[in-house]
PDB file of N, CA and C in Angstrom:
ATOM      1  N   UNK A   1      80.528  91.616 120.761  1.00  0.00           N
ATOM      2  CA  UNK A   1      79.696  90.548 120.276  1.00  0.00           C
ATOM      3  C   UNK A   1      79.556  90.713 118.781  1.00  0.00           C
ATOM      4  N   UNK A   2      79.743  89.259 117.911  1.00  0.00           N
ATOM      5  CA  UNK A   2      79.801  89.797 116.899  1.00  0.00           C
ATOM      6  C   UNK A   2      78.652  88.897 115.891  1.00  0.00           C
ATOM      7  N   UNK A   3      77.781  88.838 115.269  1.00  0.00           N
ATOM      8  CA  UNK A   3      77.134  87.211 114.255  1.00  0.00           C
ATOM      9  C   UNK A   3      77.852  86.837 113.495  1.00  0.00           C
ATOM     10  N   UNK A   4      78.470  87.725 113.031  1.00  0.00           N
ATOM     11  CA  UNK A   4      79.175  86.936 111.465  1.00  0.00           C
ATOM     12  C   UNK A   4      80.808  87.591 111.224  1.00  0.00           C
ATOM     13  N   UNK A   5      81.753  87.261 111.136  1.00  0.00           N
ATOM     14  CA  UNK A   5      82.800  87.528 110.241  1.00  0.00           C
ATOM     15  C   UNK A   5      82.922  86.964 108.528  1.00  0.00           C
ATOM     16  N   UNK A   6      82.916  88.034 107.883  1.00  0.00           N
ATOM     17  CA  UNK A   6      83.222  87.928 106.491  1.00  0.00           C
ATOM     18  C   UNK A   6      84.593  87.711 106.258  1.00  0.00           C
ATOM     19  N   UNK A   7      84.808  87.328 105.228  1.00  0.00           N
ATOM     20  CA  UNK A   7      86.398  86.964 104.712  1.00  0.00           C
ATOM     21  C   UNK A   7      86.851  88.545 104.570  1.00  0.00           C
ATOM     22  N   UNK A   8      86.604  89.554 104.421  1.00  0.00           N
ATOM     23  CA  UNK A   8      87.118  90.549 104.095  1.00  0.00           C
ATOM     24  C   UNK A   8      87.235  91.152 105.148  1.00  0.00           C
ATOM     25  N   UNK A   9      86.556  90.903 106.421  1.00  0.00           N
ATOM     26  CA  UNK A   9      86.958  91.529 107.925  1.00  0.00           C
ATOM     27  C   UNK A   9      87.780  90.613 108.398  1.00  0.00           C
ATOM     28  N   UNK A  10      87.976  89.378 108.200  1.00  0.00           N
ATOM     29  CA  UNK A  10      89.076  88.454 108.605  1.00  0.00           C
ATOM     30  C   UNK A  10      90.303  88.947 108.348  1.00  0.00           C
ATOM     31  N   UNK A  11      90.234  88.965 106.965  1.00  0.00           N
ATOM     32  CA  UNK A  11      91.537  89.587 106.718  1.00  0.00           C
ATOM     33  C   UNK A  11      92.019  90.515 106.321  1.00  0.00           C
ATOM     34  N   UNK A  12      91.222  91.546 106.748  1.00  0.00           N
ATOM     35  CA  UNK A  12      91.838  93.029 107.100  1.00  0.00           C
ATOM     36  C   UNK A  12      92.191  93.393 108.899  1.00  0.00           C
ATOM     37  N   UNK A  13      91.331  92.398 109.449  1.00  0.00           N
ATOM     38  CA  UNK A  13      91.637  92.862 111.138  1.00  0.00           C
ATOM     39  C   UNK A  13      92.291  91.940 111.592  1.00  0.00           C
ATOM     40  N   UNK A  14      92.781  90.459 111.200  1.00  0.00           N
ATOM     41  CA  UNK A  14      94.188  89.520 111.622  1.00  0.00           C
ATOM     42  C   UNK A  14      94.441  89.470 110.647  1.00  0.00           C
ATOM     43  N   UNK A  15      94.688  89.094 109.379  1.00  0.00           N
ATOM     44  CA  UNK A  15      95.599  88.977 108.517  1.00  0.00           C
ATOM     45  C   UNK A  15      95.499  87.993 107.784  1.00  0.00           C
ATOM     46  N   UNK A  16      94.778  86.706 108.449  1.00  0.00           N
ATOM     47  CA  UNK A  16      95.010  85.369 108.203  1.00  0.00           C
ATOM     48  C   UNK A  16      93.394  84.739 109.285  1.00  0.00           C
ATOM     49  N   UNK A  17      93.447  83.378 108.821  1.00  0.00           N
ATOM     50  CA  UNK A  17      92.040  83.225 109.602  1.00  0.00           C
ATOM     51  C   UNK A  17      92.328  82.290 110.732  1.00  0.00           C
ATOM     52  N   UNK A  18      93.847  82.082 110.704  1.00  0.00           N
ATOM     53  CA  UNK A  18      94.056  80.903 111.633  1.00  0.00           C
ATOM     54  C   UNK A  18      94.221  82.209 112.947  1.00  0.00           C
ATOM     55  N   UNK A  19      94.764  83.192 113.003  1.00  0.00           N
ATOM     56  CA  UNK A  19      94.988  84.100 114.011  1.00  0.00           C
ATOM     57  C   UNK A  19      93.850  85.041 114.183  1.00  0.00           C
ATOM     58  N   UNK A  20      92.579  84.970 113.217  1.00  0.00           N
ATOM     59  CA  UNK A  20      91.334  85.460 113.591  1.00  0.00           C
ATOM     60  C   UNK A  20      90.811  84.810 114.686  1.00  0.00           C
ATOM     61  N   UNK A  21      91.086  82.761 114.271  1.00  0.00           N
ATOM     62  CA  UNK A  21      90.555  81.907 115.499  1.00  0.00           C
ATOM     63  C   UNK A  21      91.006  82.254 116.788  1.00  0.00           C
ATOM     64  N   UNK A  22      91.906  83.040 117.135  1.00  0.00           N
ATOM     65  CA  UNK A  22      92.001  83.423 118.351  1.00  0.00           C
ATOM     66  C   UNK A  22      91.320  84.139 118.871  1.00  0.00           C
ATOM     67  N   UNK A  23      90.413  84.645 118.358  1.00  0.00           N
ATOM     68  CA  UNK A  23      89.239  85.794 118.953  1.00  0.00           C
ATOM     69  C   UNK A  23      88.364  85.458 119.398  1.00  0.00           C
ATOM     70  N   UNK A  24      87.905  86.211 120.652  1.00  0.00           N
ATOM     71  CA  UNK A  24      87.101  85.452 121.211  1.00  0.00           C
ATOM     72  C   UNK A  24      85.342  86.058 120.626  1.00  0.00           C
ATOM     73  N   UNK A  25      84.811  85.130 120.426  1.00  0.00           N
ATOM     74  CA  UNK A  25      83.598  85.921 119.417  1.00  0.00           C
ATOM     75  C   UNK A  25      82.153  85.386 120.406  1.00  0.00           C
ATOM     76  N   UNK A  26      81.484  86.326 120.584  1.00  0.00           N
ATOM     77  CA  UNK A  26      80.173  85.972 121.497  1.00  0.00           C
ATOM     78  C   UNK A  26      79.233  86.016 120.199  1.00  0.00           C
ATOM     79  N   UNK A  27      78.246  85.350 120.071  1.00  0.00           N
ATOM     80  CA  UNK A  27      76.942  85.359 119.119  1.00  0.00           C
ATOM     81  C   UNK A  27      75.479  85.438 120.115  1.00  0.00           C
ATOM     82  N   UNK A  28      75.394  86.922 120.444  1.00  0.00           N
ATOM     83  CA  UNK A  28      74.069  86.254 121.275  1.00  0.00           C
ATOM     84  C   UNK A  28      72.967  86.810 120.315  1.00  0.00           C
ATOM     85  N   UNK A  29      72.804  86.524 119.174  1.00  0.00           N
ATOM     86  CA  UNK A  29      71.188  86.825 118.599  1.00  0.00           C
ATOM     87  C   UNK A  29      70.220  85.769 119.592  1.00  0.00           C
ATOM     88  N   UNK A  30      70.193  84.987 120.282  1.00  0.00           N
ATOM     89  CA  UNK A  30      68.677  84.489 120.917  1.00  0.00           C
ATOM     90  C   UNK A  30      68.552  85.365 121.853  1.00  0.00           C
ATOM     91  N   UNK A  31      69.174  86.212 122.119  1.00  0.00           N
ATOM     92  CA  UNK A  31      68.535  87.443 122.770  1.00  0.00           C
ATOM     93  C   UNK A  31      68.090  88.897 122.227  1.00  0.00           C
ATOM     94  N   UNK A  32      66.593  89.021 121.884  1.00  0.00           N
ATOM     95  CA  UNK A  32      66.390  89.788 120.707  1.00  0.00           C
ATOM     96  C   UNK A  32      66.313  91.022 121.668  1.00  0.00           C
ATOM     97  N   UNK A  33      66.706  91.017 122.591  1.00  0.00           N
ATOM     98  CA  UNK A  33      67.198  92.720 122.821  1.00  0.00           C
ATOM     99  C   UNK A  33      68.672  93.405 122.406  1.00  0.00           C
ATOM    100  N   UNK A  34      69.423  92.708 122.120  1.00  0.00           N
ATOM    101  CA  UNK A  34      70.969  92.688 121.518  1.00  0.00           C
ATOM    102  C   UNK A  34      70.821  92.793 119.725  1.00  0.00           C
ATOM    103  N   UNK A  35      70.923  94.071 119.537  1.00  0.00           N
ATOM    104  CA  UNK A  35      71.580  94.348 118.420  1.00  0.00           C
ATOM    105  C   UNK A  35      72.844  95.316 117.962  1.00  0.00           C
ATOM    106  N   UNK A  36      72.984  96.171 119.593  1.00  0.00           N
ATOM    107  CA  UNK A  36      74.573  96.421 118.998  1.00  0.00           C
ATOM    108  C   UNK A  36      75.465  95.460 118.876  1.00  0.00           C
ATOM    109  N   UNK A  37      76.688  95.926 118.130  1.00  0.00           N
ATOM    110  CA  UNK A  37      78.058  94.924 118.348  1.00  0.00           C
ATOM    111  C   UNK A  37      78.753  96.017 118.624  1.00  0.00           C
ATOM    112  N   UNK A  38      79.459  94.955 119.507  1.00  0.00           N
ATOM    113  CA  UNK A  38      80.215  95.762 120.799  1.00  0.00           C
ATOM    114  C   UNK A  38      81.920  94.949 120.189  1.00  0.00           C
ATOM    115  N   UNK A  39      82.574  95.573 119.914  1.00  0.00           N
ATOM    116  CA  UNK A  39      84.137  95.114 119.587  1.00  0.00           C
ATOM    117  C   UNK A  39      85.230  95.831 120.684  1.00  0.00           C
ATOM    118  N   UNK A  40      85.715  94.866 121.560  1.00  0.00           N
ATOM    119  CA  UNK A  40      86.738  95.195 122.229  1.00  0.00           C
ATOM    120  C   UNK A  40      88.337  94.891 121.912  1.00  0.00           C
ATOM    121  N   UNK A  41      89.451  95.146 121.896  1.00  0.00           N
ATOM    122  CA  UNK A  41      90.453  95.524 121.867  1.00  0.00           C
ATOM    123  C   UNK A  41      91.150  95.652 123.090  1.00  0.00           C
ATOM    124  N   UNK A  42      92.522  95.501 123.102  1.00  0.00           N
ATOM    125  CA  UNK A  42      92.994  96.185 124.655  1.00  0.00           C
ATOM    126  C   UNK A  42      93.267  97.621 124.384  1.00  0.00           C
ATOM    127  N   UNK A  43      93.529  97.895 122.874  1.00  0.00           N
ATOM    128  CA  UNK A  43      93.257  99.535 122.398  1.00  0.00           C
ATOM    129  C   UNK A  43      92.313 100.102 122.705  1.00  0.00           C
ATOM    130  N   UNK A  44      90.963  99.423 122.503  1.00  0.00           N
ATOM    131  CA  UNK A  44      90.321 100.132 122.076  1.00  0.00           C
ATOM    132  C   UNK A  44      88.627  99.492 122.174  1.00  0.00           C
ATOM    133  N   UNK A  45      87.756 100.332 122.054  1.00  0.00           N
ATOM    134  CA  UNK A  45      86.347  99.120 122.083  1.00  0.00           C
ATOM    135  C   UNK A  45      85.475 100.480 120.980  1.00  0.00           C
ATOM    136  N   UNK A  46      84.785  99.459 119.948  1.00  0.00           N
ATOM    137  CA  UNK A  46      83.551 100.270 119.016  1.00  0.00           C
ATOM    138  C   UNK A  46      82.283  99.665 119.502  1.00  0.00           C
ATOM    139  N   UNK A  47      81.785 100.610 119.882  1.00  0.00           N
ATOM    140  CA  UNK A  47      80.101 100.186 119.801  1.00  0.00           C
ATOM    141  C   UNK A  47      79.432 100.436 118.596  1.00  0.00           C
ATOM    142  N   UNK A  48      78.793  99.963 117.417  1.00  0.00           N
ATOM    143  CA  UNK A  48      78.506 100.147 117.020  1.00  0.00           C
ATOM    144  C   UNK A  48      76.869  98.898 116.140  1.00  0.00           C
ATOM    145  N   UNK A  49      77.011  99.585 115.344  1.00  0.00           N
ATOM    146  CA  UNK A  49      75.068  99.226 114.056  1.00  0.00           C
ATOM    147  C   UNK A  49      75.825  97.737 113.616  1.00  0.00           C
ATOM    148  N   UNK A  50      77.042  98.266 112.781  1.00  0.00           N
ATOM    149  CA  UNK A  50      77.707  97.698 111.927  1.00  0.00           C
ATOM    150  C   UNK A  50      78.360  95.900 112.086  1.00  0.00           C
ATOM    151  N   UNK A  51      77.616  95.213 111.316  1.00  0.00           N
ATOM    152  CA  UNK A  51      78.337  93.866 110.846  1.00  0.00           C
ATOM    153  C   UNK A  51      79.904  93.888 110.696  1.00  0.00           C
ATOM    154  N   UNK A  52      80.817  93.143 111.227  1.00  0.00           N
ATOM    155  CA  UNK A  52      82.228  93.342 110.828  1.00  0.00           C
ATOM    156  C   UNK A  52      81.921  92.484 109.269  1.00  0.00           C
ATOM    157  N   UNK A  53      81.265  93.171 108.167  1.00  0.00           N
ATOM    158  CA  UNK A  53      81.438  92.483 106.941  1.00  0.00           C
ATOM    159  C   UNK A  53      82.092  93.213 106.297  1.00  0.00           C
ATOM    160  N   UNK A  54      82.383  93.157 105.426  1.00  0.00           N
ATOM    161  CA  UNK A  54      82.613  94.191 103.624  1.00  0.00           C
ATOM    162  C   UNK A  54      81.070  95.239 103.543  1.00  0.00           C
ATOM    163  N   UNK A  55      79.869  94.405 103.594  1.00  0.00           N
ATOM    164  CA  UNK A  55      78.756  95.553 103.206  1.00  0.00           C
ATOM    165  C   UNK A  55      78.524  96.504 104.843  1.00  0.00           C
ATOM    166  N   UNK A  56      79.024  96.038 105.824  1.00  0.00           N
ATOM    167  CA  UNK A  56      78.658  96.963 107.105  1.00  0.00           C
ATOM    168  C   UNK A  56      79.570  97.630 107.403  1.00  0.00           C
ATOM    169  N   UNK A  57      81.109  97.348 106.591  1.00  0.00           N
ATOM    170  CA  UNK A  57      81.834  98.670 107.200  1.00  0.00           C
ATOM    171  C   UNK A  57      82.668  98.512 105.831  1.00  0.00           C
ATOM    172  N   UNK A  58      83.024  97.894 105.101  1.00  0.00           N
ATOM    173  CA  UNK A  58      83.386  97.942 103.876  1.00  0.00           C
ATOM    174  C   UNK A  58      84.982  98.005 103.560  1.00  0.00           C
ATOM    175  N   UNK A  59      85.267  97.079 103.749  1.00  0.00           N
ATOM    176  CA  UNK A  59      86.324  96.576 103.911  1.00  0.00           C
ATOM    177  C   UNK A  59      87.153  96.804 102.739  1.00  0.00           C
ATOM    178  N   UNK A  60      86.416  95.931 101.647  1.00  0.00           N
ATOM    179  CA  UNK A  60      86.378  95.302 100.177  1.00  0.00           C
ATOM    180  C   UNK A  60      86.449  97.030  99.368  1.00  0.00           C
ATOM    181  N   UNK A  61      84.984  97.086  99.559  1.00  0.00           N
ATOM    182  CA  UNK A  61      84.617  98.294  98.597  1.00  0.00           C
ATOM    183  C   UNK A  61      84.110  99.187  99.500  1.00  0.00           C
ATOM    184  N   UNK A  62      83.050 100.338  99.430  1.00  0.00           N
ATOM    185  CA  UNK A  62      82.588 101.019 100.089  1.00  0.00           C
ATOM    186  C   UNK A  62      81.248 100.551 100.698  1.00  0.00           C
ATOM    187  N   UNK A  63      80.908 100.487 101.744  1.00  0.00           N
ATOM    188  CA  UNK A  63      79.967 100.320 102.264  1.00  0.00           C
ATOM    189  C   UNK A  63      79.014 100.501 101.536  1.00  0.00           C
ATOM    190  N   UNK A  64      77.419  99.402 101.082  1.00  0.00           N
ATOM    191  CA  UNK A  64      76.453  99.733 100.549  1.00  0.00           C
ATOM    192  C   UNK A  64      75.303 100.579 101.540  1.00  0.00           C
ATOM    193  N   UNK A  65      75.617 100.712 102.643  1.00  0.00           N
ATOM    194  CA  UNK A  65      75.069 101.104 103.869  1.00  0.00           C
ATOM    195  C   UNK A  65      75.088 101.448 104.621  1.00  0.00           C
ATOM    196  N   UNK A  66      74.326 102.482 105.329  1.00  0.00           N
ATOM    197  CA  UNK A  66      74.793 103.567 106.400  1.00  0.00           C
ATOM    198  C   UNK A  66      74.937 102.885 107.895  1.00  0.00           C
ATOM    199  N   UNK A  67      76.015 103.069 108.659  1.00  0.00           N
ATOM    200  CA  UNK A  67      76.045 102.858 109.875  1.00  0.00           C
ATOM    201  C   UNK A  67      76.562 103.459 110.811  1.00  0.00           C
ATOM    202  N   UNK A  68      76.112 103.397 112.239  1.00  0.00           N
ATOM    203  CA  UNK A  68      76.621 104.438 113.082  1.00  0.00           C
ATOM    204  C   UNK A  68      77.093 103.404 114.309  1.00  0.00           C
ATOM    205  N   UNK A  69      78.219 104.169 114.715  1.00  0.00           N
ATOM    206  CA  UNK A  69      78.837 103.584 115.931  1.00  0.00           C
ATOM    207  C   UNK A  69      80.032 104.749 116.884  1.00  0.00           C
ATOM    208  N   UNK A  70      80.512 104.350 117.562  1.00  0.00           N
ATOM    209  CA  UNK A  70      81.269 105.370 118.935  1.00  0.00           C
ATOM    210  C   UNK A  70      82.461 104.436 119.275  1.00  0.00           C
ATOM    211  N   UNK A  71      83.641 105.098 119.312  1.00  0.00           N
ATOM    212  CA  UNK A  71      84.803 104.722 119.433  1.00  0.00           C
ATOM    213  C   UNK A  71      85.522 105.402 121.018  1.00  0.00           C
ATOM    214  N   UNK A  72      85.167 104.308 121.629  1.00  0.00           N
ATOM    215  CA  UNK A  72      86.312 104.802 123.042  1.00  0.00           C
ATOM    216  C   UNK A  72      87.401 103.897 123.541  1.00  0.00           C
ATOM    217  N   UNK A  73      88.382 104.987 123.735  1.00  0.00           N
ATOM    218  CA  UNK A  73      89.751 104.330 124.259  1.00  0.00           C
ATOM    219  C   UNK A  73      89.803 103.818 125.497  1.00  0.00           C
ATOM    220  N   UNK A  74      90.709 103.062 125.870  1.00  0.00           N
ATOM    221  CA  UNK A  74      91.060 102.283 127.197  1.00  0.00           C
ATOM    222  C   UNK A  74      91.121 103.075 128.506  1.00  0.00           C
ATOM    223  N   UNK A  75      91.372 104.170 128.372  1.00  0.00           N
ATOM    224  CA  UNK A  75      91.279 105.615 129.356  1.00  0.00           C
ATOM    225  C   UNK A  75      89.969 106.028 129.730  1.00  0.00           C
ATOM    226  N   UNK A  76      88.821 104.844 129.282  1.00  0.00           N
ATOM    227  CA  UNK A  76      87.309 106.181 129.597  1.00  0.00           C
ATOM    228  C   UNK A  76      86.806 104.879 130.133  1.00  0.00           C
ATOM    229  N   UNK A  77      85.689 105.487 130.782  1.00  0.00           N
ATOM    230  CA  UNK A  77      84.496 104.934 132.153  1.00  0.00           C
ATOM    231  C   UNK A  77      83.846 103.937 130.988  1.00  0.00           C
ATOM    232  N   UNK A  78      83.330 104.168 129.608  1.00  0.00           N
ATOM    233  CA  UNK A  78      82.375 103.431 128.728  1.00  0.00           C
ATOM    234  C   UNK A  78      83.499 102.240 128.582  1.00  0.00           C
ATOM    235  N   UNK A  79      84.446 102.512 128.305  1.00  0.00           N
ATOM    236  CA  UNK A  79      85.529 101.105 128.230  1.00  0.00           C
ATOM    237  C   UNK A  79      85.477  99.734 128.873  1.00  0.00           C
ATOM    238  N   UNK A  80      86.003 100.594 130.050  1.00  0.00           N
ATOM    239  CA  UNK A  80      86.448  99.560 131.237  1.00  0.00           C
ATOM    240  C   UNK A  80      84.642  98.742 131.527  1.00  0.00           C
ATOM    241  N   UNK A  81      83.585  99.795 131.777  1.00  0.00           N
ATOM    242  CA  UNK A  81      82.263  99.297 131.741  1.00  0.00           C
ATOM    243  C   UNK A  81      81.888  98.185 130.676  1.00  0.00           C
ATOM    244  N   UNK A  82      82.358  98.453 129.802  1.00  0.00           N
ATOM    245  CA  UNK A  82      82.117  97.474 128.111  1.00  0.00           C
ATOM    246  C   UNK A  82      82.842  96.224 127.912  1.00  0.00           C
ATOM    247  N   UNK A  83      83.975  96.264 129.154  1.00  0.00           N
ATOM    248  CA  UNK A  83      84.771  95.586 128.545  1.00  0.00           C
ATOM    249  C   UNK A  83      84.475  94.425 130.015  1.00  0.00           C
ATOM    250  N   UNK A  84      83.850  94.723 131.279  1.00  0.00           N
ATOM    251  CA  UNK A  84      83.631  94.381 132.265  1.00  0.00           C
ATOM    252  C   UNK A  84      82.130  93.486 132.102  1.00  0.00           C
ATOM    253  N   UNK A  85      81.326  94.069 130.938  1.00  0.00           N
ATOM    254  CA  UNK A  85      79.993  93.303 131.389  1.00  0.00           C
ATOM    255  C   UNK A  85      80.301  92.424 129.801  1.00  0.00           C
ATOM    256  N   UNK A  86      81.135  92.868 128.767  1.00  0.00           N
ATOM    257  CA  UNK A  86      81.313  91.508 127.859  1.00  0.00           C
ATOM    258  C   UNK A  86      82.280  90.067 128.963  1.00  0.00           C
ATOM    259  N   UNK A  87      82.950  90.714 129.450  1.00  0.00           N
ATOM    260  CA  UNK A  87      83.946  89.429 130.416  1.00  0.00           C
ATOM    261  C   UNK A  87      82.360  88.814 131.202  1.00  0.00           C
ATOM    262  N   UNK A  88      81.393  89.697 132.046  1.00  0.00           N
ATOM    263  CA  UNK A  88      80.616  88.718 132.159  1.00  0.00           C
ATOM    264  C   UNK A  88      79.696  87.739 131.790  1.00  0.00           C
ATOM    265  N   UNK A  89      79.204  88.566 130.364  1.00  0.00           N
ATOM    266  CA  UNK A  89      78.773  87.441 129.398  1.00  0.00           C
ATOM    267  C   UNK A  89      79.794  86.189 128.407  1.00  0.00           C
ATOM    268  N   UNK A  90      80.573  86.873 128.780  1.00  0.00           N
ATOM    269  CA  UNK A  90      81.652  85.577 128.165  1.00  0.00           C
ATOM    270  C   UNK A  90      81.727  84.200 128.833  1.00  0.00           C
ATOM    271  N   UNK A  91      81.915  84.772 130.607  1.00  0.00           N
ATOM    272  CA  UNK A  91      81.649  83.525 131.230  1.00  0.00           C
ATOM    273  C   UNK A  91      80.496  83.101 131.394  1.00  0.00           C
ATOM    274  N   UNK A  92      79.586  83.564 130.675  1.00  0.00           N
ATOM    275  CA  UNK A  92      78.415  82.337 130.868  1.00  0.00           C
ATOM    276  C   UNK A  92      78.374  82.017 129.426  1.00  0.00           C
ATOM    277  N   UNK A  93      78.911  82.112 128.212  1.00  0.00           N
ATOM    278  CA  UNK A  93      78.742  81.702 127.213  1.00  0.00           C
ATOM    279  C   UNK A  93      79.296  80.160 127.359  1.00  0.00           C
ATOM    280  N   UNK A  94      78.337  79.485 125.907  1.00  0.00           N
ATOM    281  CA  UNK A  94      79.031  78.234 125.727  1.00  0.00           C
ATOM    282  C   UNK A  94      79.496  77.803 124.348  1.00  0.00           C
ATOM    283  N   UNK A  95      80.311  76.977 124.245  1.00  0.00           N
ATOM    284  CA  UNK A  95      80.808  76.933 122.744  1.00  0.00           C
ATOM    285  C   UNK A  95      79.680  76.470 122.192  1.00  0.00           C
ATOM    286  N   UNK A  96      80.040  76.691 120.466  1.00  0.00           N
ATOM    287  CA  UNK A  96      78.337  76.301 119.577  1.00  0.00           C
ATOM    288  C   UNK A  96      79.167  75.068 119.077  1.00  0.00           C
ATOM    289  N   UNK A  97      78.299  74.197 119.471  1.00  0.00           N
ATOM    290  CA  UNK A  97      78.169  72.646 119.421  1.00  0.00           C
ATOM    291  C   UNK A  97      77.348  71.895 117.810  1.00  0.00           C
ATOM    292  N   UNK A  98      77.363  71.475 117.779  1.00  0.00           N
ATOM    293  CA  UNK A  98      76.661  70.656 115.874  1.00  0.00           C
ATOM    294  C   UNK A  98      74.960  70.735 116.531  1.00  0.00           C
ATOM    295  N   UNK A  99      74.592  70.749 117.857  1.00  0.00           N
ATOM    296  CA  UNK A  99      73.327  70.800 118.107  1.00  0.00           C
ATOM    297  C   UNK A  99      72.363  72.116 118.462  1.00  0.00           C
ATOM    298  N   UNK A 100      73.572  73.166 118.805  1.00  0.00           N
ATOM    299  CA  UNK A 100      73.498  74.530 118.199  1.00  0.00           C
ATOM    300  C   UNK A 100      73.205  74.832 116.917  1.00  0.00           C
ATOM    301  N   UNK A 101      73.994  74.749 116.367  1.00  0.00           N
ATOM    302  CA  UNK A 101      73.889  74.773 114.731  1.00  0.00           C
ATOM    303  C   UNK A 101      72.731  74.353 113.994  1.00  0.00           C
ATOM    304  N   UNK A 102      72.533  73.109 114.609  1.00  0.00           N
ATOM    305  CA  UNK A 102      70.876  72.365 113.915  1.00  0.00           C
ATOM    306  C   UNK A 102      69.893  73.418 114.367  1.00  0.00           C
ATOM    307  N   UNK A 103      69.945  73.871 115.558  1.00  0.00           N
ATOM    308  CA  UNK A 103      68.589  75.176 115.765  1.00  0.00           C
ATOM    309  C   UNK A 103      68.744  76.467 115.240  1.00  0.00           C
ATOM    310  N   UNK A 104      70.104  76.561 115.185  1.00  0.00           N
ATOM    311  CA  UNK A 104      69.824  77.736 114.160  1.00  0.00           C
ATOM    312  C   UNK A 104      69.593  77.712 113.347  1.00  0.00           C
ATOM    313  N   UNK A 105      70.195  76.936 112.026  1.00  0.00           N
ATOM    314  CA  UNK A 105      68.949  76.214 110.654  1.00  0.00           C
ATOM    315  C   UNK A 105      67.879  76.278 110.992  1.00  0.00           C
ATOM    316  N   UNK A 106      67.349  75.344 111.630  1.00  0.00           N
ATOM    317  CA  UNK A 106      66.086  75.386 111.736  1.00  0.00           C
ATOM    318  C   UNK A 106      65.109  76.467 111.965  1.00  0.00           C
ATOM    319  N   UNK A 107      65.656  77.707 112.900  1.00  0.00           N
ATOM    320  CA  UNK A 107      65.191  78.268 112.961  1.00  0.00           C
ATOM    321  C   UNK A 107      64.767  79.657 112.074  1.00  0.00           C
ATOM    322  N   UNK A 108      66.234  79.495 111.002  1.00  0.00           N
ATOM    323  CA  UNK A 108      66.582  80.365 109.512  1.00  0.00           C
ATOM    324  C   UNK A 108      65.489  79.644 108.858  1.00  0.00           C
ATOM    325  N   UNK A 109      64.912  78.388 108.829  1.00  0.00           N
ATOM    326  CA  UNK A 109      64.194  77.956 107.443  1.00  0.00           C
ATOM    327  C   UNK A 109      62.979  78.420 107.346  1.00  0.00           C
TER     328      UNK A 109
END
């Protein structure tokens, strides 16, 4: 699950932003018990603090900020578990619509 991609995690982790759009990206901040981000891979999955920005893992320059996270491979129990309960929040996700968007403004102002 991720809130935000920066241009500098775009294109250091696809290359390009048209092959970033292939990712599948969950946003659940209206659930204020969710603040890890959870990044899966078929390599690989990070749990971690960290924004995929330039200032949360530092893409660009060096990170202005400390963050902690855990890296497990496709071979371990936390994986397959991580990668099993994002597939179930995926299927209940829904795409963000222009009437999405208006509540989240609104709710930033």
């Amino acid at each position: 699950m991720v809130a935000f991609w920066d241009d500098g995690a775009l294109k250091t982790l696809f290359g390009f932003k048209k092959l970033a759009s292939k990712a599948g990206i969950i946003c659940a901040h209206h659930d204020g018990r969710v603040h890890a981000k959870l990044y899966v891979l078929s390599s690989s999955m990070v749990v971690t603090s960290a924004y995929a920005s330039n200032r949360g893992i530092g893409f660009v320059e060096p990170a202005m900020i400390t963050e902690c996270g855990i890296f497990h491979g496709p071979d371990t129990v936390p994986f397959r578990e991580g990668a099993q309960w994002l597939d179930v929040i995926w299927k209940k996700s829904h795409d963000v619509d222009s009437k999405a968007l208006a509540a989240d403004r609104a709710a930033w102002v």
